[in-house]
PDB file of N, CA and C in Angstrom:
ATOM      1  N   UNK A   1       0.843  -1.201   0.000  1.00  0.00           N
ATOM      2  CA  UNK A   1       0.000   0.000   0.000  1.00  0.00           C
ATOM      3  C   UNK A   1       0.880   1.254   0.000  1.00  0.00           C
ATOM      4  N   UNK A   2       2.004   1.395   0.922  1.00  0.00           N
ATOM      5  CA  UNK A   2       2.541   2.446   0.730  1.00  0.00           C
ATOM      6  C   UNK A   2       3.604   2.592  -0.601  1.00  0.00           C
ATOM      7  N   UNK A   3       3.866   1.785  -1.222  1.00  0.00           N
ATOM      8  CA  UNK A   3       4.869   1.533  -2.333  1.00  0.00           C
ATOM      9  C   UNK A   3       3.977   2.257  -3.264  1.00  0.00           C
ATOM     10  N   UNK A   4       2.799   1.685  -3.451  1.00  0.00           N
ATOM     11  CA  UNK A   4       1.521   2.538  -4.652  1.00  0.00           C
ATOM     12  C   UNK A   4       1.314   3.671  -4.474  1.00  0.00           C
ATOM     13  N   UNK A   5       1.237   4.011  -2.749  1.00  0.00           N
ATOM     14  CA  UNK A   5       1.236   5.570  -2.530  1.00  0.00           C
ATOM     15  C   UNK A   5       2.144   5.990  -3.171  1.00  0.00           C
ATOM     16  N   UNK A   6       3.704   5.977  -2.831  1.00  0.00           N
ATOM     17  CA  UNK A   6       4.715   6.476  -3.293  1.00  0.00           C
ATOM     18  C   UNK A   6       4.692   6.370  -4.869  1.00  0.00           C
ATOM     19  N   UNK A   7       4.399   5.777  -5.232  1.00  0.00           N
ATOM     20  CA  UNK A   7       4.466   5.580  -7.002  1.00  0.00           C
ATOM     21  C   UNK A   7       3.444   6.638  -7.502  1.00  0.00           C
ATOM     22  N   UNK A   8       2.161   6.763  -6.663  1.00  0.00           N
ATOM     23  CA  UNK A   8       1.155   7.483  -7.672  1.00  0.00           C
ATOM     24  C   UNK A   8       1.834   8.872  -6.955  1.00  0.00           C
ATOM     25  N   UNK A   9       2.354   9.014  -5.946  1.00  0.00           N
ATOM     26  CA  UNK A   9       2.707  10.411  -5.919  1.00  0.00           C
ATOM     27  C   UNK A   9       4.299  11.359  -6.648  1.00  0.00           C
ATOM     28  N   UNK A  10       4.820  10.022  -6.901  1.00  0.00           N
ATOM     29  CA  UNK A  10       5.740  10.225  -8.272  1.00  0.00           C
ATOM     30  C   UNK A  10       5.166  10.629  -9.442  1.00  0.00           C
ATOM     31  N   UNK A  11       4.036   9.589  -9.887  1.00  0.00           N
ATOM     32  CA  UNK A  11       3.467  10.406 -11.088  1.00  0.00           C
ATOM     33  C   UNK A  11       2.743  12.051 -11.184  1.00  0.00           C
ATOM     34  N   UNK A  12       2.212  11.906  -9.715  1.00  0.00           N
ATOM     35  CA  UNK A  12       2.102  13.171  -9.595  1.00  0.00           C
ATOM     36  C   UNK A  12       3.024  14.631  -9.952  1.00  0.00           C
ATOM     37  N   UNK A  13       4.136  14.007  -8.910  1.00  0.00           N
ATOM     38  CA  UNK A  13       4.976  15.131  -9.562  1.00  0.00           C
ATOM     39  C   UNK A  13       5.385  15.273 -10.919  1.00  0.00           C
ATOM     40  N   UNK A  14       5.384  14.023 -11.103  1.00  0.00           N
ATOM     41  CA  UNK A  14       6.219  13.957 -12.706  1.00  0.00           C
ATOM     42  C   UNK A  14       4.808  14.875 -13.840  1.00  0.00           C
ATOM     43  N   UNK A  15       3.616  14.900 -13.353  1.00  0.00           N
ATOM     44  CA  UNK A  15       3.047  15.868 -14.161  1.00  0.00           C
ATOM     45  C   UNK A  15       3.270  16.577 -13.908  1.00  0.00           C
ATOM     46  N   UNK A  16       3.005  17.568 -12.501  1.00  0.00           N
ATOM     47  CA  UNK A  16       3.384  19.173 -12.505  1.00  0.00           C
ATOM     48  C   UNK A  16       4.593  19.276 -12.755  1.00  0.00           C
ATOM     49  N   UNK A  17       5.503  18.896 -12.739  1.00  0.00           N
ATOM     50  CA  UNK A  17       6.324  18.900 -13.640  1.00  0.00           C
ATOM     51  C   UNK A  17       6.193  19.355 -14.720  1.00  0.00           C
ATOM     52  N   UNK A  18       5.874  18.746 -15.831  1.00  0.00           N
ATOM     53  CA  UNK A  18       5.803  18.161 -16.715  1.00  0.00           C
ATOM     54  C   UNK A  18       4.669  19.718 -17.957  1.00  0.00           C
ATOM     55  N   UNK A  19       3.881  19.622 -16.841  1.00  0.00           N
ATOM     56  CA  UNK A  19       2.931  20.569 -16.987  1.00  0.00           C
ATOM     57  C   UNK A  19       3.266  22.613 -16.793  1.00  0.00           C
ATOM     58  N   UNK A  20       4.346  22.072 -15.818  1.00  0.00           N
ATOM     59  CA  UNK A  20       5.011  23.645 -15.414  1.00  0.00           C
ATOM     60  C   UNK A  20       6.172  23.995 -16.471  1.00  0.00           C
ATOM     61  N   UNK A  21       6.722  22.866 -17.026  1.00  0.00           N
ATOM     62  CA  UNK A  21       8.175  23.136 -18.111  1.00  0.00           C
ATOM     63  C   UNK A  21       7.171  23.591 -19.409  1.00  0.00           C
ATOM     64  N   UNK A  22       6.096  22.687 -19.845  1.00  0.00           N
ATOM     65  CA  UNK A  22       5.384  23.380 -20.868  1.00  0.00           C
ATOM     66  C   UNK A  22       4.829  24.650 -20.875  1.00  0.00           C
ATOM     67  N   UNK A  23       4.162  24.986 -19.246  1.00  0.00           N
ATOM     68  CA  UNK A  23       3.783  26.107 -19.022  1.00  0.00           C
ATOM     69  C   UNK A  23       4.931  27.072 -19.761  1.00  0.00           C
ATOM     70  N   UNK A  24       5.773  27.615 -19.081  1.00  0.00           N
ATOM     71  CA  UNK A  24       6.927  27.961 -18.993  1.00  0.00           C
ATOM     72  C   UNK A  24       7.138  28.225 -20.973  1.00  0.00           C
ATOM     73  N   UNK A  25       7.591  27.318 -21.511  1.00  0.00           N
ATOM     74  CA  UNK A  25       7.902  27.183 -22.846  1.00  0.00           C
ATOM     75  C   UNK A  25       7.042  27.818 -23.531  1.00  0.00           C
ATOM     76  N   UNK A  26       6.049  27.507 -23.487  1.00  0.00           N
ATOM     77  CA  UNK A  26       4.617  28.144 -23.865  1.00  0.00           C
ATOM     78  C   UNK A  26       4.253  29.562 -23.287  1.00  0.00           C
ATOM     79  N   UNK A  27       4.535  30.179 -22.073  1.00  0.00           N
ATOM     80  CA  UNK A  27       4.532  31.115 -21.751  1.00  0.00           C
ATOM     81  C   UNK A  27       4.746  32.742 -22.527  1.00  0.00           C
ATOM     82  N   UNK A  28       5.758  32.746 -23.408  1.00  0.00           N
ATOM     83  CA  UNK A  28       6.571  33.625 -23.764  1.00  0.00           C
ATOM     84  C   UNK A  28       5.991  33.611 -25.229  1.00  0.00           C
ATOM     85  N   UNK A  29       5.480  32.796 -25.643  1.00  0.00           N
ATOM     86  CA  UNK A  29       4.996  32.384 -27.094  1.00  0.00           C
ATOM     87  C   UNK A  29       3.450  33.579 -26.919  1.00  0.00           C
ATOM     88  N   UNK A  30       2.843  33.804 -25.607  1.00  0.00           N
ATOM     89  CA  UNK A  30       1.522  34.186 -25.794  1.00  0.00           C
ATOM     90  C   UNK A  30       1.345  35.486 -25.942  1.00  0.00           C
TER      91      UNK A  30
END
C-alpha cells in the first residue's frame, strides 16, 4: 500500500512537472 502511494505520488509530480516546463515554454509564445 505504501509503495503505490509512493508511485502514484511520483506520477504526480512527474506531471506538474511536466505541466510547469510546458507552461513555462509556452509562456513567452503568448
Amino acid at each position: 500500500m505504501t509503495g503505490r502511494f509512493q508511485l502514484v505520488r511520483a506520477a504526480l509530480a512527474a506531471g506538474v512537472l511536466t505541466v510547469a516546463s510546458l507552461g513555462l515554454v509556452a509562456g513567452p509564445d503568448r
